[in-house]
Protein backbone atom coordinates (compact mmCIF):
# COMPACT_ATOMS: atom_id res chain seq x y z
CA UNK A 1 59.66 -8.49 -24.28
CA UNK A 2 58.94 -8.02 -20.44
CA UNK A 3 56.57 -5.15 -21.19
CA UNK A 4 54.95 -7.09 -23.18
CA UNK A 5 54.50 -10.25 -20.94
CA UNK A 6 53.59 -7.84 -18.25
CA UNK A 7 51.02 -6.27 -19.92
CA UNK A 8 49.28 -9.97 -21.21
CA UNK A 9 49.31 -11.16 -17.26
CA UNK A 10 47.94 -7.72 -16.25
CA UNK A 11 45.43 -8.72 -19.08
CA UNK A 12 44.79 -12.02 -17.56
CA UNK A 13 44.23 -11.13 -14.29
CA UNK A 14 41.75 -8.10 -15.24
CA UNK A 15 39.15 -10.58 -17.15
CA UNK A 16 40.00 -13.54 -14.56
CA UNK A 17 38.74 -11.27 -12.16
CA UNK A 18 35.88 -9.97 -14.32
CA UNK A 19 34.60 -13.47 -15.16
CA UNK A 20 33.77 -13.90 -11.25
CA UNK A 21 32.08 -10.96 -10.67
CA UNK A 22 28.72 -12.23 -10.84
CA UNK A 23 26.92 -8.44 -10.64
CA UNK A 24 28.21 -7.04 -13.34
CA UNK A 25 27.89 -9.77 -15.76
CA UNK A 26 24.73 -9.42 -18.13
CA UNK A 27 22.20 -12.64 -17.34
CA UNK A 28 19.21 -14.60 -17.93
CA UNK A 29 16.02 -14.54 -15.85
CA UNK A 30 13.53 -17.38 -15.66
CA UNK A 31 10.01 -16.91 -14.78
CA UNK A 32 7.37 -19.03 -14.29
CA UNK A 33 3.74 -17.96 -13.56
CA UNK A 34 1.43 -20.37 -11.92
CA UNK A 35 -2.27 -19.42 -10.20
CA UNK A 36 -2.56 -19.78 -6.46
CA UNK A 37 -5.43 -22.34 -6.11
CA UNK A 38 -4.93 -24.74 -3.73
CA UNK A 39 -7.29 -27.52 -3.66
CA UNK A 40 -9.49 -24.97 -5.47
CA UNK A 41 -10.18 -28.34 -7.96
CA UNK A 42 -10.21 -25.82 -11.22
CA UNK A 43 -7.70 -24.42 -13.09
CA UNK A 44 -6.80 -21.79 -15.39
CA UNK A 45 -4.80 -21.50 -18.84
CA UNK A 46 -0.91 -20.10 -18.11
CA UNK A 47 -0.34 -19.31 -21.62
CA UNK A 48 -0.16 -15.82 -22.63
CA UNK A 49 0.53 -14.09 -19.35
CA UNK A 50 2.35 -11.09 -19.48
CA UNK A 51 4.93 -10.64 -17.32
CA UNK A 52 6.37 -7.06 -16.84
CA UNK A 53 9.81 -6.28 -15.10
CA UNK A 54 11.88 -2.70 -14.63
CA UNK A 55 15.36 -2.01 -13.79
CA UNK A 56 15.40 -0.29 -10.82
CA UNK A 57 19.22 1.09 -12.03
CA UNK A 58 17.48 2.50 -15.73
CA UNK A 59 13.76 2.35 -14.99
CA UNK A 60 13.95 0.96 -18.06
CA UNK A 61 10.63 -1.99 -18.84
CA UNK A 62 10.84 -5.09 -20.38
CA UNK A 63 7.99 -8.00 -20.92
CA UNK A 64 7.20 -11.21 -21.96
CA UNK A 65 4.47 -13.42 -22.38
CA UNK A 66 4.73 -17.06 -21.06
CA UNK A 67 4.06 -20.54 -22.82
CA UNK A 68 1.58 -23.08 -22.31
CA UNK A 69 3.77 -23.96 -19.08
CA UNK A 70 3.83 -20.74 -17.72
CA UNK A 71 7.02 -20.10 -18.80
CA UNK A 72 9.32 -17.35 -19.89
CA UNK A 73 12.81 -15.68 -20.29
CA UNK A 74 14.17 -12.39 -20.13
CA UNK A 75 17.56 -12.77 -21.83
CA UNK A 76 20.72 -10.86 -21.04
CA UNK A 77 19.55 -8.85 -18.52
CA UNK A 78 22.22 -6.51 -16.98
CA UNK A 79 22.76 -7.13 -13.47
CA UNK A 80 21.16 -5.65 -10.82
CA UNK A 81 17.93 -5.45 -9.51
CA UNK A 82 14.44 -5.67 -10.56
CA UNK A 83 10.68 -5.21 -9.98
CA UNK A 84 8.79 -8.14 -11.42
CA UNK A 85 5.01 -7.79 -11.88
CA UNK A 86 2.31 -10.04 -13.41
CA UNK A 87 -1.57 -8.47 -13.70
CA UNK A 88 -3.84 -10.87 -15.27
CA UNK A 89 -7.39 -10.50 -15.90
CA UNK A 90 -10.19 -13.10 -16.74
CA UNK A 91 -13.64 -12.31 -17.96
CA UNK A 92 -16.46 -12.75 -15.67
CA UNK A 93 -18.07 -15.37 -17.94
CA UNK A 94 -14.94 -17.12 -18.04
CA UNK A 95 -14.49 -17.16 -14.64
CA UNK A 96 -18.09 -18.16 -13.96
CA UNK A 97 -17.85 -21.13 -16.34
CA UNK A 98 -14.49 -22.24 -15.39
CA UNK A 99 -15.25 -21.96 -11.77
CA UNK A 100 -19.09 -22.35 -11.39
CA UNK A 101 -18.81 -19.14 -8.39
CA UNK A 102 -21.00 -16.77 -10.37
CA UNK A 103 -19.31 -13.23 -10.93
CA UNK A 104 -20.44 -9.96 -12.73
CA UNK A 105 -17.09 -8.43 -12.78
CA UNK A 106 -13.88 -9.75 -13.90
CA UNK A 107 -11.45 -11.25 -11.96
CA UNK A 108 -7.86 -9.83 -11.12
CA UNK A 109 -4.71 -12.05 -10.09
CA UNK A 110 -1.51 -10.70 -9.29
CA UNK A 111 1.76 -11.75 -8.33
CA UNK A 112 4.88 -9.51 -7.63
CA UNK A 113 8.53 -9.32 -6.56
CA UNK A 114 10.33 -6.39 -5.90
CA UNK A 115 13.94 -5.67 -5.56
CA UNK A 116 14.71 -9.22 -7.08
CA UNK A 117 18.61 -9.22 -7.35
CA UNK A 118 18.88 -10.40 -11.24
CA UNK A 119 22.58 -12.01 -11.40
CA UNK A 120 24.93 -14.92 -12.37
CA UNK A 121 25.07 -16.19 -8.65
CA UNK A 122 21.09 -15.31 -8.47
CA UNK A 123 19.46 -16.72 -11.31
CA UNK A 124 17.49 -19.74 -10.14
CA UNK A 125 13.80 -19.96 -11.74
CA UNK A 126 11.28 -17.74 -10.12
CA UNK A 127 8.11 -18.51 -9.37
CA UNK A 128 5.33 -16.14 -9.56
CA UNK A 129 2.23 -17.17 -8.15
CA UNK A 130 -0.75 -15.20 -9.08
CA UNK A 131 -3.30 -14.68 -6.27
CA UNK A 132 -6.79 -12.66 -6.31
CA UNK A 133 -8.37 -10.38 -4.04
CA UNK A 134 -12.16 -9.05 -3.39
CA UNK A 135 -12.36 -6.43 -5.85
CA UNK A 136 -13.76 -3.39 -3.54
CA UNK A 137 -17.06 -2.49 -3.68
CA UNK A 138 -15.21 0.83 -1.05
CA UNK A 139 -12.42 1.68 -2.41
CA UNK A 140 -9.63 3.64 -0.80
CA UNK A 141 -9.71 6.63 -3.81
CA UNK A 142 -7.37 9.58 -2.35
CA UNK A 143 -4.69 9.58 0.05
CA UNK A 144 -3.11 12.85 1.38
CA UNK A 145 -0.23 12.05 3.19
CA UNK A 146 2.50 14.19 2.04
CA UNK A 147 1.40 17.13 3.48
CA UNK A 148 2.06 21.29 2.67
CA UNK A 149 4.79 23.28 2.45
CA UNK A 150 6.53 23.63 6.06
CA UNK A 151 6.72 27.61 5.71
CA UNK A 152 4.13 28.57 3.43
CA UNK A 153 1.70 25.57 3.73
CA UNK A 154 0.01 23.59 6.91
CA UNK A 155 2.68 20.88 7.45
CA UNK A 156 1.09 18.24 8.20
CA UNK A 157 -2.64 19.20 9.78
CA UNK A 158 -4.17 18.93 6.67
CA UNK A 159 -3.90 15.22 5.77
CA UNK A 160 -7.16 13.03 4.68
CA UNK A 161 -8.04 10.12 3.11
CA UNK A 162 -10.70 9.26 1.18
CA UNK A 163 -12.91 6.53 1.05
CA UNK A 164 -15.34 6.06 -2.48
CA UNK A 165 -18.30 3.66 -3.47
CA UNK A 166 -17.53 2.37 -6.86
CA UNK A 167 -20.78 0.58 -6.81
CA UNK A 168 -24.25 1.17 -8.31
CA UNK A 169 -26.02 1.13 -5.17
CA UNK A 170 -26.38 3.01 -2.06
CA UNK A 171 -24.23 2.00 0.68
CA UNK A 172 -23.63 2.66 4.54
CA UNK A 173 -20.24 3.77 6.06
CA UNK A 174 -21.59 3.02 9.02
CA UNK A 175 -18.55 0.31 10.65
CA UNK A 176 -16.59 0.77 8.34
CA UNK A 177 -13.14 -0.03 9.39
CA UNK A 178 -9.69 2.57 8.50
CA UNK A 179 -6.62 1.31 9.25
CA UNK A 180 -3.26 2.98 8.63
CA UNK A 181 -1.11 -0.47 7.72
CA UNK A 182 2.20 -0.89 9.89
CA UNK A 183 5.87 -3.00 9.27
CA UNK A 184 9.14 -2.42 8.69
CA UNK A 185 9.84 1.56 8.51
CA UNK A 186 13.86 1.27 8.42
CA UNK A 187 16.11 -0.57 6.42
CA UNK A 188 19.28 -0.01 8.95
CA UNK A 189 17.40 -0.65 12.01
CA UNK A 190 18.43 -4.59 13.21
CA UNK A 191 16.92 -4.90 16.00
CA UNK A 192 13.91 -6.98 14.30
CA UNK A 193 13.22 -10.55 13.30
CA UNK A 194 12.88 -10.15 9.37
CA UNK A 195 11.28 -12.54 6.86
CA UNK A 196 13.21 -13.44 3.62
CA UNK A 197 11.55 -10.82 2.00
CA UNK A 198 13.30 -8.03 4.50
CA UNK A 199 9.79 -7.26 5.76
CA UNK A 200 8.85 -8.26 9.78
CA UNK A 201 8.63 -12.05 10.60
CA UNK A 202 5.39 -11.61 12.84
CA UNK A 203 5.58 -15.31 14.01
CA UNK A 204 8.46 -14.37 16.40
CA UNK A 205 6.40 -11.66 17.93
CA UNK A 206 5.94 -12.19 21.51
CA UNK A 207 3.05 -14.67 21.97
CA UNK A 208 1.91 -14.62 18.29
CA UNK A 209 -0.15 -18.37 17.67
CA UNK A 210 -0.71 -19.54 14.63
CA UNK A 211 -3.62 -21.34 14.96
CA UNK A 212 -5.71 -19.10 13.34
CA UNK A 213 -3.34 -18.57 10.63
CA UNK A 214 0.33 -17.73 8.89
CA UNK A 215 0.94 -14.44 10.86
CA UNK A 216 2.98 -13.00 7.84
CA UNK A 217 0.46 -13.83 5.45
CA UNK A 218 -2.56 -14.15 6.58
CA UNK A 219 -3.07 -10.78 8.65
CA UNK A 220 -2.10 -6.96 8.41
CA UNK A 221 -1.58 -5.25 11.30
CA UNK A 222 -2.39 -1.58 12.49
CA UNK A 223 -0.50 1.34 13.26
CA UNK A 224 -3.60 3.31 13.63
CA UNK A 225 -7.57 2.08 13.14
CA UNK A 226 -10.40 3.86 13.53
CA UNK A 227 -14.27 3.16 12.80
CA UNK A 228 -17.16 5.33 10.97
CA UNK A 229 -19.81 5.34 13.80
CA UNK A 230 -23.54 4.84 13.07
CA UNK A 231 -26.32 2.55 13.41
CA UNK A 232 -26.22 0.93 10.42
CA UNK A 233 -28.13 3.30 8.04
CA UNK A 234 -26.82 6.36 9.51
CA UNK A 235 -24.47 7.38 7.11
CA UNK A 236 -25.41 6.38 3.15
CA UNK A 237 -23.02 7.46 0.55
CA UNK A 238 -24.56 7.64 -3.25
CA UNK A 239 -22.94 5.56 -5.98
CA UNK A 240 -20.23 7.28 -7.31
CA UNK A 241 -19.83 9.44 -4.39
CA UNK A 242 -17.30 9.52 -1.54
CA UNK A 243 -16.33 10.16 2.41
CA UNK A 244 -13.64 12.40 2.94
CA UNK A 245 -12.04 11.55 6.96
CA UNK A 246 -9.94 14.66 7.79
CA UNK A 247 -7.32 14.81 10.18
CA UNK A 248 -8.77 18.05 11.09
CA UNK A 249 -11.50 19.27 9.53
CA UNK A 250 -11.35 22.96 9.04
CA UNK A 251 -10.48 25.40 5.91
CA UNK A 252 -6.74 25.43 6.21
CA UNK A 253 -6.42 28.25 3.61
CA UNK A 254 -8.00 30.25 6.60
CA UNK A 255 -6.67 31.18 9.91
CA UNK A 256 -8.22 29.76 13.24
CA UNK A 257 -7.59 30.12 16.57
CA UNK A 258 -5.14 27.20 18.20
CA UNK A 259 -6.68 25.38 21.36
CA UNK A 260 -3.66 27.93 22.91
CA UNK A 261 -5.53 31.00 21.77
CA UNK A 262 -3.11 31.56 19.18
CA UNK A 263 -4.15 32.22 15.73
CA UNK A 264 -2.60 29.67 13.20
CA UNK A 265 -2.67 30.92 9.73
CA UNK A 266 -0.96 29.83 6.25
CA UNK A 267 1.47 31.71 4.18
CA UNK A 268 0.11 30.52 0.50
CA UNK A 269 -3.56 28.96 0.74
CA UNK A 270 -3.64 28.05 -2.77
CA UNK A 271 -1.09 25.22 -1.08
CA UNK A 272 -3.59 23.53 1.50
CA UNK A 273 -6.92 22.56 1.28
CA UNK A 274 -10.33 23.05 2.93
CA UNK A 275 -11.46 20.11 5.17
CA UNK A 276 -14.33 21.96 6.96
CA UNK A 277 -16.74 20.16 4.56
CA UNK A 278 -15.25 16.69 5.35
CA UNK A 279 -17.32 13.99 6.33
CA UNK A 280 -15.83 12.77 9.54
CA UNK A 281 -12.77 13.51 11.74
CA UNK A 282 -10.29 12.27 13.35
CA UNK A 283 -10.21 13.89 16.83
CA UNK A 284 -7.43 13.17 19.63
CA UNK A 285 -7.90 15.93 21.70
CA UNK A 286 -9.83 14.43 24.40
CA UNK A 287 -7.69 11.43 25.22
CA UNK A 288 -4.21 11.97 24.35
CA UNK A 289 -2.29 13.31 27.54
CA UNK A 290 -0.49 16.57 25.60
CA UNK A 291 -2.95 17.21 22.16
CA UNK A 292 -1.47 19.87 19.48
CA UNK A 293 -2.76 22.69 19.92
CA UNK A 294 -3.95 22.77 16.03
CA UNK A 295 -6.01 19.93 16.58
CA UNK A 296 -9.66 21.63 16.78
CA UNK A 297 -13.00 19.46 16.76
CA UNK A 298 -15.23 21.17 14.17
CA UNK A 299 -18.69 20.44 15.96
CA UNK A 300 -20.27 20.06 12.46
CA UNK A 301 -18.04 16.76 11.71
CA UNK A 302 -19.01 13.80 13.37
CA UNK A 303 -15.74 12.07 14.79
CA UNK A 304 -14.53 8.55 14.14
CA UNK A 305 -14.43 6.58 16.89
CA UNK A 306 -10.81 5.71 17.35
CA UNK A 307 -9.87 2.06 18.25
CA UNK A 308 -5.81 2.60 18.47
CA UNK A 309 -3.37 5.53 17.76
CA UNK A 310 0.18 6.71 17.75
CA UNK A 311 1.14 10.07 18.23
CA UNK A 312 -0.88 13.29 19.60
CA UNK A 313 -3.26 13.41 15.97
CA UNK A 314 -4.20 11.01 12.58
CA UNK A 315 -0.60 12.19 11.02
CA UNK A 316 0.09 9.99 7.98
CA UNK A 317 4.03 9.18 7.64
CA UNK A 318 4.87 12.35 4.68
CA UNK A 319 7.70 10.47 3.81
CA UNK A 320 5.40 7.66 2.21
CA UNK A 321 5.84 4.58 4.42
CA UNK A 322 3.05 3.40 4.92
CA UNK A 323 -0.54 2.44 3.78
CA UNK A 324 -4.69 2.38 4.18
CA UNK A 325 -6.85 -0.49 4.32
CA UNK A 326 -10.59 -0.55 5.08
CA UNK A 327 -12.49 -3.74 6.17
CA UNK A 328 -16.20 -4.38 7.62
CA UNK A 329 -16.74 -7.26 9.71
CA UNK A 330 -19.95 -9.37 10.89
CA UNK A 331 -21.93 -9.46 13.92
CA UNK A 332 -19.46 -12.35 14.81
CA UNK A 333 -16.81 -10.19 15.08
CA UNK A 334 -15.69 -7.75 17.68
CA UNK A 335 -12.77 -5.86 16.23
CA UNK A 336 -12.29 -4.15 19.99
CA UNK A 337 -10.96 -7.61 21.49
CA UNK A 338 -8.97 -8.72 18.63
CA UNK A 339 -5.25 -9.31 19.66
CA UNK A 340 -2.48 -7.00 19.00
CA UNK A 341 1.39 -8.26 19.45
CA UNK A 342 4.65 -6.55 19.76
CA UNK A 343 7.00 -5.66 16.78
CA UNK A 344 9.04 -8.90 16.55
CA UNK A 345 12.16 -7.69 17.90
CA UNK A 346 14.83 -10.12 19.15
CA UNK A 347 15.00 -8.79 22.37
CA UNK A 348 12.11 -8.87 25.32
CA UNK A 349 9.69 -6.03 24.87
CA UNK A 350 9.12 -4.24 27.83
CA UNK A 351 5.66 -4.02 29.19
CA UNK A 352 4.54 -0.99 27.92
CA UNK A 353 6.19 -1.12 24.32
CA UNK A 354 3.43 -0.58 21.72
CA UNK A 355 1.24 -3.09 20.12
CA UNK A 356 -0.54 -3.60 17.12
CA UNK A 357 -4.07 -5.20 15.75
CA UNK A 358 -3.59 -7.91 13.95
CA UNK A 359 -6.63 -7.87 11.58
CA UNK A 360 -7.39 -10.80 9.13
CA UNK A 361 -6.65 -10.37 5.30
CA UNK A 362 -10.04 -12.19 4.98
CA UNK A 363 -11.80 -9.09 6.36
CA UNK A 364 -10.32 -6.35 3.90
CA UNK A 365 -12.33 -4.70 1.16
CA UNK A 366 -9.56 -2.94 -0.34
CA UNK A 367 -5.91 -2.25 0.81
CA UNK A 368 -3.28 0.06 -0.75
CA UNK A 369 0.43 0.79 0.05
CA UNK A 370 1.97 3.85 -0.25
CA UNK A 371 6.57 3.79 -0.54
CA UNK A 372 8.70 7.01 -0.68
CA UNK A 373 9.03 8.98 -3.56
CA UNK A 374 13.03 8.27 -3.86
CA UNK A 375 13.79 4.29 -4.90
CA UNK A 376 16.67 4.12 -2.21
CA UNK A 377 14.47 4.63 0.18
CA UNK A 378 11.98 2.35 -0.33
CA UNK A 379 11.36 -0.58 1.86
CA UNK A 380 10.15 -3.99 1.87
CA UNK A 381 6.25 -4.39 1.24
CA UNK A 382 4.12 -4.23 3.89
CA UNK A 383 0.57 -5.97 1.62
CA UNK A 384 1.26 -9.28 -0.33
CA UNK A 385 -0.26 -9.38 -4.18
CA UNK A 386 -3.45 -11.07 -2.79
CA UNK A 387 -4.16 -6.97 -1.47
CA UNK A 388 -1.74 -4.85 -3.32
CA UNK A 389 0.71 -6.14 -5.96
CA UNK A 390 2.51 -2.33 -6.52
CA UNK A 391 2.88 0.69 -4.56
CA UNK A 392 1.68 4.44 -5.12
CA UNK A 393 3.61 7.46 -4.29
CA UNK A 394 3.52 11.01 -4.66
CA UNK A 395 6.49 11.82 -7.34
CA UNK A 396 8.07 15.52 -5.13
CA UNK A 397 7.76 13.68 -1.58
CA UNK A 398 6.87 15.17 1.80
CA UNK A 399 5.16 18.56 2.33
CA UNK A 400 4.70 19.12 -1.20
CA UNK A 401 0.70 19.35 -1.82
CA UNK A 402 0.94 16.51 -3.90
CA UNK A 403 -1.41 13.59 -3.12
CA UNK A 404 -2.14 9.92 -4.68
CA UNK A 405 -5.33 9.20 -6.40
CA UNK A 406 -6.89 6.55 -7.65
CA UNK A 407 -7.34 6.25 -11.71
CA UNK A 408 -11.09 6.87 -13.81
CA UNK A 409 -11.42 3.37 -15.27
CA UNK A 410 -14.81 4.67 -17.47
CA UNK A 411 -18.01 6.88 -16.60
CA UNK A 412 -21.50 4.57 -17.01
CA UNK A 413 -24.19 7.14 -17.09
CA UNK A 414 -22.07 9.84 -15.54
CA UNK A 415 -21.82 7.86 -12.67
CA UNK A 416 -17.23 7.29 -12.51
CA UNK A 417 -16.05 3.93 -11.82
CA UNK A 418 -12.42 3.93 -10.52
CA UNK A 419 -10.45 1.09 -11.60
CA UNK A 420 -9.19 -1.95 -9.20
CA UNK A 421 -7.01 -4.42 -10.41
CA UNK A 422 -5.21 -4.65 -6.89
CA UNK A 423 -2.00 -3.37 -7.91
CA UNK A 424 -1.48 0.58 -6.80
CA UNK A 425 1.15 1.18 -8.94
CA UNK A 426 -1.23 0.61 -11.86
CA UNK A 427 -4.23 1.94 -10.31
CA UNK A 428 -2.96 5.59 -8.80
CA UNK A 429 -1.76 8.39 -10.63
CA UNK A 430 -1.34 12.06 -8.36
CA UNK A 431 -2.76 15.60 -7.79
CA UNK A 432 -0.40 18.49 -7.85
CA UNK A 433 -2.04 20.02 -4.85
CA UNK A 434 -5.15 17.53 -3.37
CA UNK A 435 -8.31 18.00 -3.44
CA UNK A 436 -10.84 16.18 -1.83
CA UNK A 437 -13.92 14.45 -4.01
CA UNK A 438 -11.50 15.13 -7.37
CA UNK A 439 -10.88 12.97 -10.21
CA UNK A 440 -8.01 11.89 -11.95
């Protein structure tokens, strides 16, 4: 009889305790999808939306598709945590005759959440508001970040991005605007004021205003920016054609002679690439106190002109933190005297700590983020869905060839158009080993 009422309490207690553990109890999530338009005076229909979600535990995907409320459940979700993603697109007529702003090309909204905790203790309704974008007439197509093998490849010396018109027309790099995005690049590091989100609360940098705007929302700011020189008509680039800006621009599958004297060579070529027929570079070499010594100005590529840096060259962070934007501004604008701030850390920068440009979303023709390859390690987004509702990311990580690439959407009379919905983790795929002016 006593092992038997020991055994019942030991059963009691077990589910007792089970009943409060709130993460491990299977749930319902509540979404509600609603457009972003403000005093806009128009609306749109909510009913029908498709709302997409994946466990970041299984990588399993679920969706649903709201009501004429916006509204929708996922039921019985295990607990845990989850990206949630809305992409909705509406026909340029539609969009011309609900709206009256006159439009050739449909219209993208997004909305996203990532790492949303799904459980009992965490299931209030969420709210997904669905925002648009300019859909880029330049379009950030390639970035190679990750870099080559450390042995047999170049490291890191062969990074580029590249930069495509997905128009029909001729247009002019000239001013155009490259930014390397910048935020939060550690998830143990507490030394920072952080938004809800786990991303940098800007608005405690040191003197940030916000008179010209939410500083978290309403602004990106740099880690790196440089600008395509010209006059205006200097440098046209062809419909369907690209520019490729190399961190150095030589044939990395060949040696070359170091600034040093020594030759610098590569073990397996077929693992780098050749940048000596890139269209600009980025050059440090003449104003950074201690450049590498593999950091050569080809006198064939014009150089960027280069508004703020970090480091000794253009090295992209080969882990995946990070991100490009591009943006072209008017003659009211000079991007030189725009401010920059402090990281928003909660202790008194000292006077020479680094600061960033804070550059208006406004501005931005097309912005992408880039997250490591591993989930784990992934961080809290740097671009809201109004720029970029995913992520892209190289699936082997750092020094691995492997670069991100925007999608082929359709080819009009052989001309590609790349497709731009604002979300990278719909619009990128990957190269096994880059290559610049490819298509995926």
């Amino acid at each position: 009889m006593k092992k038997i009422l020991l055994i019942i309490v030991i059963g009691l207690l077990f589910s007792c305790k089970k009943t409060h553990q709130p993460d491990v109890l299977p749930t319902d999530l509540n979404v509600k999808v609603a457009f972003d338009l403000a005093n806009s005076g128009y609306t749109f229909s909510v009913l029908n939306i498709t709302v997409r979600i994946k466990s970041l535990t299984s990588g399993r995907y679920l969706s649903l598709t709201t009501n004429d409320k916006g509204l929708g459940t996922f039921n019985d979700l295990p607990a845990g945590r989850y990206d949630v993603d809305v992409s909705y697109t509406i026909s340029a007529a539609d969009y011309t005759s609900i709206t009256g702003i006159i439009t050739t090309k449909p219209v993208v909204f997004n909305a996203t959440e990532k790492n949303k905790l799904v459980n009992k203790d965490n299931n209030a309704l969420l709210t997904l508001n669905l925002k648009t974008g300019a859909i880029g007439n330049w379009l950030v197509k390639q970035v190679y970040y990750a870099g080559s093998d450390r042995t047999l490849g170049a490291l890191y010396r062969d990074q580029f991005i590249e930069i495509y018109n997905n128009t029909d027309e001729t247009m002019y790099a000239d001013s155009l605007y490259i930014s390397e995005i910048w935020g939060r690049q550690s998830t143990t590091n507490t030394t920072f004021n952080l938004q809800a989100n786990g991303q940098y609360d800007w608005t405690k940098s040191l003197n940030m205003t916000t008179a010209n705007g939410d500083p978290n929302t309403d602004f990106i700011y740099a880690k790196t920016l440089c600008m395509i020189p010209g006059n205006g008509t200097t440098y046209p680039v062809k419909p369907g054609q690209s520019i490729v800006v190399a961190q150095t621009a030589l044939n990395h599958k060949s040696p070359f002679t170091g600034t040093d004297g020594v030759t610098i060579s590569v073990r397996n070529p077929e693992l780098t690439v050749d940048l000596s027929k890139a269209d600009f570079e980025a050059y440090y070499g003449s104003f950074v106190p201690r450049p590498l010594d593999s950091d050569i100005d080809n006198p064939l590529v014009p150089n960027v002109d280069v508004l703020s840096y970090t480091g000794t060259d253009m090295i992209l962070d080969n882990t995946g933190r990070t991100g490009i934007a591009i943006f072209k501004v008017d003659k009211t604008q000079d991007v030189k005297n725009w401010p920059m701030y402090n990281e928003p850390s909660k202790t008194m920068p000292s006077s020479t700590a680094r600061k960033y440009y804070q550059i208006p979303s406004r501005y931005i023709i097309d912005a992408m983020e880039i997250q490591p390859n591993v989930a784990s390690s992934r961080l809290p987004k740097k671009l809201g869905a109004d720029l970029d509702a995913g992520f892209a990311f190289v699936p082997k990580g750092a020094y691995t060839s492997q670069s991100v690439i925007r999608k082929t959407e359709k080819i009009e009379n052989g001309r590609v158009i790349l497709k731009d919905t604002n979300n990278s983790t719909e619009d990128f795929d990957f190269l096994d080993v880059a290559l610049p002016r490819a298509f995926k």
